[in-house]
N, C-alpha and C. Protein backbone atom coordinates (compact mmCIF):
# COMPACT_ATOMS: atom_id res chain seq x y z
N UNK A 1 60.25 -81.90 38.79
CA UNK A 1 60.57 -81.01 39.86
C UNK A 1 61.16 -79.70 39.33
N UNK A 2 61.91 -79.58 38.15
CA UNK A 2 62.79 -78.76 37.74
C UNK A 2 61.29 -77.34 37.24
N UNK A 3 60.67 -77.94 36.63
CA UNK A 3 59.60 -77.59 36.03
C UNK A 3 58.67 -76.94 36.99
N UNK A 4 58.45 -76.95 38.42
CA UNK A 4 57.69 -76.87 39.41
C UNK A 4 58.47 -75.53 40.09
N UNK A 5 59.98 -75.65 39.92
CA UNK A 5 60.54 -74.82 40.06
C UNK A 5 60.80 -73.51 39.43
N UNK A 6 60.52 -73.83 38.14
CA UNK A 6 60.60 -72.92 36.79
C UNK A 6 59.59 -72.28 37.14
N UNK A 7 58.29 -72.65 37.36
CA UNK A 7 56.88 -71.99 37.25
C UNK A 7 56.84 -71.13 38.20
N UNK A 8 57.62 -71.42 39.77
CA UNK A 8 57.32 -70.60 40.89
C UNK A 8 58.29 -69.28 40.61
N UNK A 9 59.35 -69.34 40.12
CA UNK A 9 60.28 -68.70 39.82
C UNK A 9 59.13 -67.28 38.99
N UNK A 10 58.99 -67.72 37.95
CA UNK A 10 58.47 -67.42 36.79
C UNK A 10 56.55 -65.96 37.36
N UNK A 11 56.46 -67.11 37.84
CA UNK A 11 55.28 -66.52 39.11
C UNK A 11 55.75 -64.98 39.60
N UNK A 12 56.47 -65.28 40.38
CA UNK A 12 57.63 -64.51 41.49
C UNK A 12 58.02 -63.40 40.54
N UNK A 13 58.52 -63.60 39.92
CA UNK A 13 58.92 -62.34 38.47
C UNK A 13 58.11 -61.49 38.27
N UNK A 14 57.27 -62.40 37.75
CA UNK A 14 55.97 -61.95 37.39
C UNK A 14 54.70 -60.41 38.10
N UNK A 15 54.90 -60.64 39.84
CA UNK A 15 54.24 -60.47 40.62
C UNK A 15 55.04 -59.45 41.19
N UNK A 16 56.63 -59.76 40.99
CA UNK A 16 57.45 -58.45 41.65
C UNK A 16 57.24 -57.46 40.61
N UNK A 17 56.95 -57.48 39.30
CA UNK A 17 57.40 -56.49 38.10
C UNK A 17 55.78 -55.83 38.24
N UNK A 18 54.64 -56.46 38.68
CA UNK A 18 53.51 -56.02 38.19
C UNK A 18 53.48 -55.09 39.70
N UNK A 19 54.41 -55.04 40.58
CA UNK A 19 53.98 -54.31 41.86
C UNK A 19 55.15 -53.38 41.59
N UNK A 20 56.64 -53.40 40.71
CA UNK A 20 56.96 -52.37 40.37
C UNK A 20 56.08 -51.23 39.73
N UNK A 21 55.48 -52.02 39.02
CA UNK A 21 54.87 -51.06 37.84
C UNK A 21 53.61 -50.25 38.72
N UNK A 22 53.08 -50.68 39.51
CA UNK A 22 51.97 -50.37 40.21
C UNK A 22 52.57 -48.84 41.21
N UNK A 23 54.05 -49.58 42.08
CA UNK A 23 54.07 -48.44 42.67
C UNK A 23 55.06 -47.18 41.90
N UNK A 24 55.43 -47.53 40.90
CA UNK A 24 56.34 -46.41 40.26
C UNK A 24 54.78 -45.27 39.02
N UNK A 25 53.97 -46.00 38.36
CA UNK A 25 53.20 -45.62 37.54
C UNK A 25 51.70 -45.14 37.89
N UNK A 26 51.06 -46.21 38.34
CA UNK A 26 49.94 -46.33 38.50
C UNK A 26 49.46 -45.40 39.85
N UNK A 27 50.34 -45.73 41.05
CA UNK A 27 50.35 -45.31 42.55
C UNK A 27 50.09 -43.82 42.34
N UNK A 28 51.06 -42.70 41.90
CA UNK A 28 50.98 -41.45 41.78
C UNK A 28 49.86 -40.66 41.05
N UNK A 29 49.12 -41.64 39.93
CA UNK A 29 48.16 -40.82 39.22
C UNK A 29 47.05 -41.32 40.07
N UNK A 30 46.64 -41.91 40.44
CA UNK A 30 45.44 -42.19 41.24
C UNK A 30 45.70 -41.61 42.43
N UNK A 31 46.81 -41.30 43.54
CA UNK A 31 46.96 -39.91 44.47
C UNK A 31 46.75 -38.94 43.98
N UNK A 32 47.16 -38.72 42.81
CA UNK A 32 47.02 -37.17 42.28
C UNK A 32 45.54 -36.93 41.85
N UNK A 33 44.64 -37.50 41.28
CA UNK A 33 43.28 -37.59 41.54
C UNK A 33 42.58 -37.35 42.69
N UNK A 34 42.82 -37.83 43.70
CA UNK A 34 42.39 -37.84 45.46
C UNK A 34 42.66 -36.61 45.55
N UNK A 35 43.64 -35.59 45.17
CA UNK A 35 43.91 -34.18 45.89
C UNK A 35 43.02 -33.68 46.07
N UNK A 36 43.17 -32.63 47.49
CA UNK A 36 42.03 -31.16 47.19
C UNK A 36 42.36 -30.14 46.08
N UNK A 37 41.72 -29.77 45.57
CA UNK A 37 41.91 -28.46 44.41
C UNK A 37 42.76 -27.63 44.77
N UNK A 38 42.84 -26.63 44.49
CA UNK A 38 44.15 -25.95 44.74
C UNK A 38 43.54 -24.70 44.99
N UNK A 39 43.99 -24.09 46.37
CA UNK A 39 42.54 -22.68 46.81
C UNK A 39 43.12 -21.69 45.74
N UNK A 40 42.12 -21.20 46.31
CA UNK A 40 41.82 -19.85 45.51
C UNK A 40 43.18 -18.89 46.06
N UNK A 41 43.34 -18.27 45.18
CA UNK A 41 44.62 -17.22 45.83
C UNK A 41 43.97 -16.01 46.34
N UNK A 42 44.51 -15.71 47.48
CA UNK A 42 43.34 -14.65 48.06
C UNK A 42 43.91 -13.10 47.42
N UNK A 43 42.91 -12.24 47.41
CA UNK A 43 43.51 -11.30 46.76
C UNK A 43 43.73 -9.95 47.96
N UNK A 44 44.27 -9.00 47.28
CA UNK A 44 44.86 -8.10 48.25
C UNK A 44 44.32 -6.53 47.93
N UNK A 45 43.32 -6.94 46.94
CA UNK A 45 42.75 -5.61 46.71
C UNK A 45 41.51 -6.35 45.52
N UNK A 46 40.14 -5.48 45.47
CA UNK A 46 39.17 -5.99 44.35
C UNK A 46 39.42 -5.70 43.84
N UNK A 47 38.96 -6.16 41.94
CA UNK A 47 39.18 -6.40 40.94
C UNK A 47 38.35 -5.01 40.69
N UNK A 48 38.67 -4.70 39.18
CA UNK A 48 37.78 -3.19 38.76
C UNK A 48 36.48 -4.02 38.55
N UNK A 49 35.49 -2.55 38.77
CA UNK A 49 34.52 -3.06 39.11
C UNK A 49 34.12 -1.94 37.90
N UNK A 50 32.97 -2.96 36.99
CA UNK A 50 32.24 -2.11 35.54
C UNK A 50 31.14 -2.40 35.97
N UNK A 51 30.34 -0.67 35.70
CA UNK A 51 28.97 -0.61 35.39
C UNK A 51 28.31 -0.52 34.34
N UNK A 52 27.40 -1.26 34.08
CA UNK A 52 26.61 -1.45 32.69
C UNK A 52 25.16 -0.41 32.71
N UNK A 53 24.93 0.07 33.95
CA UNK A 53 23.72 0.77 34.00
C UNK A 53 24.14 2.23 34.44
N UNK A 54 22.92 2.96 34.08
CA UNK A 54 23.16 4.50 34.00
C UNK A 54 22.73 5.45 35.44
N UNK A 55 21.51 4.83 35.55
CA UNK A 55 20.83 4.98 36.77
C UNK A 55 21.47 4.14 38.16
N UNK A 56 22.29 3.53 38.55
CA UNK A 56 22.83 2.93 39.48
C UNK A 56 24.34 3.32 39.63
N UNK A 57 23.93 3.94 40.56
CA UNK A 57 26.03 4.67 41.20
C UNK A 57 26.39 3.69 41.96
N UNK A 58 27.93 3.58 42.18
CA UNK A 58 28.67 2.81 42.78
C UNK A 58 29.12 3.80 44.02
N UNK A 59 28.51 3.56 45.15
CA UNK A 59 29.07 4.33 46.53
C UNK A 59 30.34 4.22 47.00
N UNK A 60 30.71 2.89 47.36
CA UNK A 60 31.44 2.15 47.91
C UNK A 60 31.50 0.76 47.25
N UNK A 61 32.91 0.56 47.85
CA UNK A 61 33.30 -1.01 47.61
C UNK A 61 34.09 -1.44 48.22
N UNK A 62 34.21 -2.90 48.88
CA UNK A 62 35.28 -3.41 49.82
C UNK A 62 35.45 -4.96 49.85
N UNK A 63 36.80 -4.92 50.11
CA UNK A 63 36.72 -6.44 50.13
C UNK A 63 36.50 -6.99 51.59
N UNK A 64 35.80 -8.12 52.02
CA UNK A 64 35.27 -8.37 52.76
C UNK A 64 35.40 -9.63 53.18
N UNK A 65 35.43 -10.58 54.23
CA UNK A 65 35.85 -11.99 54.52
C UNK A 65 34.33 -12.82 55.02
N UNK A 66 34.05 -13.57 54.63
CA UNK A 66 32.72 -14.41 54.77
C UNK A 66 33.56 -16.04 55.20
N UNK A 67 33.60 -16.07 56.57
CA UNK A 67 34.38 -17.55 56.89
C UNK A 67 35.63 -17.03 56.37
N UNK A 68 36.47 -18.06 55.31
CA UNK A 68 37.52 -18.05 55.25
C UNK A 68 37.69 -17.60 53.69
N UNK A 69 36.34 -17.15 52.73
CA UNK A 69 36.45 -16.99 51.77
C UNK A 69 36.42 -15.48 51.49
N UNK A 70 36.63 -14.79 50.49
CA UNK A 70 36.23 -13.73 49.97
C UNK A 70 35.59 -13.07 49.64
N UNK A 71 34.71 -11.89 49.58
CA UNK A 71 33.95 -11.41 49.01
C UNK A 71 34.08 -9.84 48.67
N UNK A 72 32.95 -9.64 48.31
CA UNK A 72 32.89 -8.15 47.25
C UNK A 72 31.67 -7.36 48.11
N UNK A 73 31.58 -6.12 49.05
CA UNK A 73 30.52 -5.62 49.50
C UNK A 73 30.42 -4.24 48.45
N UNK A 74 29.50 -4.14 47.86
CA UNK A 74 29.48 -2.65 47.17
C UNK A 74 28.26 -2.14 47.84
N UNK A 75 28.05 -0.75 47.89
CA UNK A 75 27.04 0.10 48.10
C UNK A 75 26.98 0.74 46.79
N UNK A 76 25.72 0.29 46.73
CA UNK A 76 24.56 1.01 45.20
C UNK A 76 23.46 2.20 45.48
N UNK A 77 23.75 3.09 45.15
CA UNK A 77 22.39 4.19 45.50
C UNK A 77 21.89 3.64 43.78
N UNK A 78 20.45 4.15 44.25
CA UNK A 78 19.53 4.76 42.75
C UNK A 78 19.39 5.75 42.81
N UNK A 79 19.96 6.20 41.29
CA UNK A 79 19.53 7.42 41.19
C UNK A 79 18.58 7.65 40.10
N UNK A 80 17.73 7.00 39.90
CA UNK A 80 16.46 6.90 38.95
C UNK A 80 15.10 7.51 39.93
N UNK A 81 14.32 7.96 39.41
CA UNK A 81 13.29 8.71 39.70
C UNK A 81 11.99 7.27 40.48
N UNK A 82 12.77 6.11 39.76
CA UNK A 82 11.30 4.77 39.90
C UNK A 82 12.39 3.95 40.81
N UNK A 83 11.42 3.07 41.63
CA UNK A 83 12.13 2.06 42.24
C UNK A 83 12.51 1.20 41.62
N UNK A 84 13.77 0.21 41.74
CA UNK A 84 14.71 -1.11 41.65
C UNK A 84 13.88 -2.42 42.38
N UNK A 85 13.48 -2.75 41.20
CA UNK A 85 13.14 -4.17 41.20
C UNK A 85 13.72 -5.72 41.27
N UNK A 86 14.83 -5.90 40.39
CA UNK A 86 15.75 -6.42 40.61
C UNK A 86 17.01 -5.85 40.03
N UNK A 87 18.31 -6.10 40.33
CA UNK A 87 19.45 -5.83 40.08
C UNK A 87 20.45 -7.31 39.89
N UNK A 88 21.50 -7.33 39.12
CA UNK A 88 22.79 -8.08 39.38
C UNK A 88 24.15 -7.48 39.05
N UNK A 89 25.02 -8.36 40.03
CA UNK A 89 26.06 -8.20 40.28
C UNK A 89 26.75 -9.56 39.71
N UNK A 90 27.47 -9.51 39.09
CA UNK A 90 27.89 -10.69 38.77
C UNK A 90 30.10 -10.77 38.52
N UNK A 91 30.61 -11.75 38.46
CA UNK A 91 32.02 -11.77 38.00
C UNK A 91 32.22 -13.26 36.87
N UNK A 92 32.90 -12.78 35.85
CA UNK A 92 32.80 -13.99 35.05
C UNK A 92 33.94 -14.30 35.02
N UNK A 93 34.44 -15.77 35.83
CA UNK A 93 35.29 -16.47 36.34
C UNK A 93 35.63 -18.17 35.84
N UNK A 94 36.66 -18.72 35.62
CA UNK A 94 36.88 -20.13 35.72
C UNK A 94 35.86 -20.43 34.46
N UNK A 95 35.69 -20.35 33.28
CA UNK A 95 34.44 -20.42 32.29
C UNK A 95 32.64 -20.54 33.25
N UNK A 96 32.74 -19.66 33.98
CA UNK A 96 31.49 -19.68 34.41
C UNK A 96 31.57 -18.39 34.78
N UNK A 97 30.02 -17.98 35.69
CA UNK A 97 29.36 -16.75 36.08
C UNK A 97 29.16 -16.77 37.11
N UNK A 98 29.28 -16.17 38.08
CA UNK A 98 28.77 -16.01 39.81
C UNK A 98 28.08 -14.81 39.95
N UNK A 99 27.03 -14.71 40.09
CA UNK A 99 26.56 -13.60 40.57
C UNK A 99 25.53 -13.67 41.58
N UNK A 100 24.95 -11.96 41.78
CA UNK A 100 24.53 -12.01 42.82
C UNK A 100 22.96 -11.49 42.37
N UNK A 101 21.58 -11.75 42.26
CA UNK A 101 20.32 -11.12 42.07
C UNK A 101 19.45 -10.51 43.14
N UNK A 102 19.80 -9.35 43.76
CA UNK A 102 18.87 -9.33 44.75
C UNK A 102 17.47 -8.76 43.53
N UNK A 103 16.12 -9.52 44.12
CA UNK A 103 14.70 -9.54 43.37
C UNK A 103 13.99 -8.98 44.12
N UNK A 104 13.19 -8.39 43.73
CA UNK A 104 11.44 -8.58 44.35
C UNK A 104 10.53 -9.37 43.96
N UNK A 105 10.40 -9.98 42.70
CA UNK A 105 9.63 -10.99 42.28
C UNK A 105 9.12 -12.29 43.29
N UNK A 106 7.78 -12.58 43.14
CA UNK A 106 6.96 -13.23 43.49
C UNK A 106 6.09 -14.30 42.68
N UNK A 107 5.86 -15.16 43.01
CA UNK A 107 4.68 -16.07 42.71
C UNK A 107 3.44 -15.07 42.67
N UNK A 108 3.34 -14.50 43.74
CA UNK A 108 1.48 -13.94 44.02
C UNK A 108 1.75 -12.87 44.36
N UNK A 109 2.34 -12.11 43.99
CA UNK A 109 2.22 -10.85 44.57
C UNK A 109 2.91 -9.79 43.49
N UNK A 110 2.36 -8.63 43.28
CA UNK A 110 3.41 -7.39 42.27
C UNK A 110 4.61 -7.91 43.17
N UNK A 111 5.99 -7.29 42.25
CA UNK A 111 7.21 -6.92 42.16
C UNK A 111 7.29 -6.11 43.33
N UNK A 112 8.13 -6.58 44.24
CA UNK A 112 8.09 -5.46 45.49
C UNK A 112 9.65 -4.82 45.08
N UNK A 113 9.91 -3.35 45.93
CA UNK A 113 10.62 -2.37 45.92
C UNK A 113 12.08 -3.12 46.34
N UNK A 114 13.06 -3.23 45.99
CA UNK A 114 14.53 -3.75 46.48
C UNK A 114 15.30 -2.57 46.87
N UNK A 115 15.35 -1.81 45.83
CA UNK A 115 16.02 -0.21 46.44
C UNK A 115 14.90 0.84 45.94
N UNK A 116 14.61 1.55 46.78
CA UNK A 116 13.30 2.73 46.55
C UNK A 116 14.63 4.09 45.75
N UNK A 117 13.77 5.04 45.41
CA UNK A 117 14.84 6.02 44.52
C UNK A 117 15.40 6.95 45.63
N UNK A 118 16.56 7.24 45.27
CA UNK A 118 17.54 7.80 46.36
C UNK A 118 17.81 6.99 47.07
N UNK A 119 17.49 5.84 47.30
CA UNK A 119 18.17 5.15 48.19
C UNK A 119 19.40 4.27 48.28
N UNK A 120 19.92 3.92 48.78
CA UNK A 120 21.25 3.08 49.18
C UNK A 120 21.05 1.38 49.50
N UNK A 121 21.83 0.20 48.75
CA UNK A 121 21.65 -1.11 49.02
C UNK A 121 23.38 -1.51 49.09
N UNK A 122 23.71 -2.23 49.79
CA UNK A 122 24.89 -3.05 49.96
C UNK A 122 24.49 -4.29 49.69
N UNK A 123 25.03 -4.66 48.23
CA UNK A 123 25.15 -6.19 47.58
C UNK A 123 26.49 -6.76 47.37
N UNK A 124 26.18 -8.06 48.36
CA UNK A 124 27.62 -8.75 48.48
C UNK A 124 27.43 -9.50 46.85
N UNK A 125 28.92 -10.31 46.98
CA UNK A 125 29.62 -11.38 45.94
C UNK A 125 30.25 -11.96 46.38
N UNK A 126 29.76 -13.38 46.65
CA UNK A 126 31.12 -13.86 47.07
C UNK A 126 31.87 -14.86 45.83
N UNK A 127 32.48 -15.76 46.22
CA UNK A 127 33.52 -16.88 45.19
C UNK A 127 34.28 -15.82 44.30
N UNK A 128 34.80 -15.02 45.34
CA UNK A 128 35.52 -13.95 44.20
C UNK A 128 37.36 -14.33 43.06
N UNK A 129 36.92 -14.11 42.51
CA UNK A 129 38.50 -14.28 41.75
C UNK A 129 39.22 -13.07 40.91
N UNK A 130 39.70 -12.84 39.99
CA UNK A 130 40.49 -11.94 39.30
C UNK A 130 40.25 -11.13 38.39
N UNK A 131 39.13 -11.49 37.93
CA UNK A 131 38.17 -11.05 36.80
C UNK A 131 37.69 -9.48 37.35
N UNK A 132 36.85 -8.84 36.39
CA UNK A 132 36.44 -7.34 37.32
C UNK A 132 35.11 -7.97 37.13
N UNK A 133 34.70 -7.21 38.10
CA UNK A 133 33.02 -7.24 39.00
C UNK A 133 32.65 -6.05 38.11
N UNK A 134 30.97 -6.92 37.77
CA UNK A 134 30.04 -6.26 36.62
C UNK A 134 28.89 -5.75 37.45
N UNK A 135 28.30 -4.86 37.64
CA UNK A 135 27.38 -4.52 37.80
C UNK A 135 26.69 -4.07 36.02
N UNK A 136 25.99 -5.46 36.43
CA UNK A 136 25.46 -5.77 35.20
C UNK A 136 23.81 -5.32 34.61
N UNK A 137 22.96 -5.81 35.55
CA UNK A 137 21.89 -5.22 34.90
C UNK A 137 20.55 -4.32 36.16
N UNK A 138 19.71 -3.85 35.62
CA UNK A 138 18.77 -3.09 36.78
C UNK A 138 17.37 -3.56 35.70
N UNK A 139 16.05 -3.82 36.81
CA UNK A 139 14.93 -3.83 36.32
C UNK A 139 14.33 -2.77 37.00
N UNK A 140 13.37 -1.89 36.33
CA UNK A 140 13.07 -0.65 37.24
C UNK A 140 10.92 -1.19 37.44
N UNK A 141 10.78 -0.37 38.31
CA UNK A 141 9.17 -0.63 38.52
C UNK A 141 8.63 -0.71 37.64
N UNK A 142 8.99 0.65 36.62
CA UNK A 142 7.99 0.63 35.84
C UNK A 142 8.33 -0.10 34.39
N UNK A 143 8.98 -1.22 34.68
CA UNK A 143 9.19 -2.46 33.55
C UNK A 143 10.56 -1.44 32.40
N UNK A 144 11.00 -0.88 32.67
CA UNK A 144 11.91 -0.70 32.06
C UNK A 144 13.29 -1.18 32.77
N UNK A 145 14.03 -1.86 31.74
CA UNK A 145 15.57 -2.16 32.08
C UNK A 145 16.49 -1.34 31.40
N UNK A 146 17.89 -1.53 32.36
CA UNK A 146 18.81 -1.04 31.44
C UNK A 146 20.10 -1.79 32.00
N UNK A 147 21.27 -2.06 31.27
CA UNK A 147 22.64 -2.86 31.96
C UNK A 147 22.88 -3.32 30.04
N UNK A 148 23.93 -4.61 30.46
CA UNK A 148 24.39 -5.74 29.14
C UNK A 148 23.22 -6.74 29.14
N UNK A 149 23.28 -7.00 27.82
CA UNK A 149 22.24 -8.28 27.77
C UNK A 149 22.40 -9.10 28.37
N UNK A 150 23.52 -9.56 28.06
CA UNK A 150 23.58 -11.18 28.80
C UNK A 150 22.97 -11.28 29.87
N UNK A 151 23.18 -10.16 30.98
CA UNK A 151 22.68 -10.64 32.36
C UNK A 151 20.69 -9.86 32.13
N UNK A 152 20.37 -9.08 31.56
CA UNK A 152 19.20 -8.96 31.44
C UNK A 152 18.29 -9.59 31.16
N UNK A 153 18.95 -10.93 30.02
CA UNK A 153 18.58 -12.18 29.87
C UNK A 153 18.51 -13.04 30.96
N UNK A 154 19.13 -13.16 32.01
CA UNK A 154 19.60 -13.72 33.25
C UNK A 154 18.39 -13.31 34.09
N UNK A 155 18.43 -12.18 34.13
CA UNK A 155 17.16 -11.69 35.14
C UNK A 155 15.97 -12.15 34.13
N UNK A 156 15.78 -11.42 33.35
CA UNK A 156 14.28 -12.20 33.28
C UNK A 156 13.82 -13.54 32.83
N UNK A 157 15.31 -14.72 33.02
CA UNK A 157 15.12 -15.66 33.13
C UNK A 157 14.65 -15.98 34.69
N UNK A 158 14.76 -15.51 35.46
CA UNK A 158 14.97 -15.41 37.29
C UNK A 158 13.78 -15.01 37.60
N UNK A 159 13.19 -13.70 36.67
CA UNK A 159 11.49 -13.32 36.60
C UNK A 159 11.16 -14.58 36.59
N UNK A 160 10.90 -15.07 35.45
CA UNK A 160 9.95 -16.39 35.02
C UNK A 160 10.10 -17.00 36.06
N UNK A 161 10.89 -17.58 36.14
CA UNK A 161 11.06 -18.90 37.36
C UNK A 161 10.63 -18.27 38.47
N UNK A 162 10.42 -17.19 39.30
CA UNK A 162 10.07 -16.67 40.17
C UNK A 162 8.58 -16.14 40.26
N UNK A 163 7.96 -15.71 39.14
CA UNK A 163 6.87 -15.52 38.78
C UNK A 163 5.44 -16.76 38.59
N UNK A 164 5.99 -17.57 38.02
CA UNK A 164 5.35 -18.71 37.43
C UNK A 164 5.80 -19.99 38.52
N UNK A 165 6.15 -19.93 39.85
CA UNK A 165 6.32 -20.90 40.69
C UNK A 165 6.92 -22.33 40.16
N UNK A 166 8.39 -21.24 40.01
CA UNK A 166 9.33 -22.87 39.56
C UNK A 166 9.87 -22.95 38.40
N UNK A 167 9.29 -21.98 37.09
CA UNK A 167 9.58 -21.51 35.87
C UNK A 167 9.01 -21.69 35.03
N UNK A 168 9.06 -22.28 33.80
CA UNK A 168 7.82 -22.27 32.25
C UNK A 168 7.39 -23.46 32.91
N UNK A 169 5.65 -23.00 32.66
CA UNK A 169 5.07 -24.46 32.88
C UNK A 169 4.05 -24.83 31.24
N UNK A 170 4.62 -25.57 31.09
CA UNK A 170 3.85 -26.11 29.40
C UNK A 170 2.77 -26.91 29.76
């Protein structure tokens, strides 16, 4: 009997210490996992905004509310003699890139006009953060580019895939 007693005892110990440990240790890191992320801090003015191209003026710029998030509206004239084929806008944020490509590219059809010369385009951004906003690269009609590589690489990665219905087909 003594022995029957020992074991339940022993049990009991056992079962209170493993539910200490559960709610002092274990309980808080697995809540803290479950959280939502932590928002974005909204900002109170845009970030500087760099141009990489020669032929594309910056008109305007504003910060702008899309739902409850942020964004970037700029107005772009061309001032190149040929039409704008594609353009980006991009911000390099959180080890990643957000940007924005407005294209003309097609599967079946020439490159249509995005901004004609002299003319004026308003290209948003949104997921904005702290970083400065790049106006990064321009493709012009007549197959000439100009901006930073990186994103020129970007676009005519965006050609292909847009061109070739879906991207390299081997």
């Amino acid at each position: 009997m003594r022995t029957h007693k020992s074991f339940v005892l022993f049990v009991v110990i056992g079962i209170s210490i493993g539910f200490v440990v559960w709610l002092a240790l274990l309980r808080p890191i697995a809540s803290a996992s479950q959280e939502k992320p932590a928002k974005r801090p909204l900002l109170t003015e845009l970030p500087k905004i760099k141009n990489c191209t020669e032929h594309i003026k910056l008109i305007k710029a504003e910060l702008v509310y899309q739902g409850e998030l942020q964004a970037a509206a700029l107005e772009v004239e061309n001032e190149a003699y040929v039409g704008v084929i594609s353009i980006s806008v991009e911000q390099a944020i959180y080890r990643g890139r957000h940007s924005t490509v407005p294209s003309g590219f097609t599967p079946d059809q020439p490159p249509q006009i995005v901004i004609a010369p002299g003319e004026r385009m308003t290209i948003t951004l949104g997921n904005l953060g702290q970083a400065p906003i790049r106006i990064g690269g321009v493709m012009f009609a007549d197959g000439t580019e100009e901006g930073c590589e990186s994103s020129l690489k970007s676009m005519r990665e965006l050609k292909d895939f847009h061109t070739k219905k879906g991207g390299l087909q081997k």
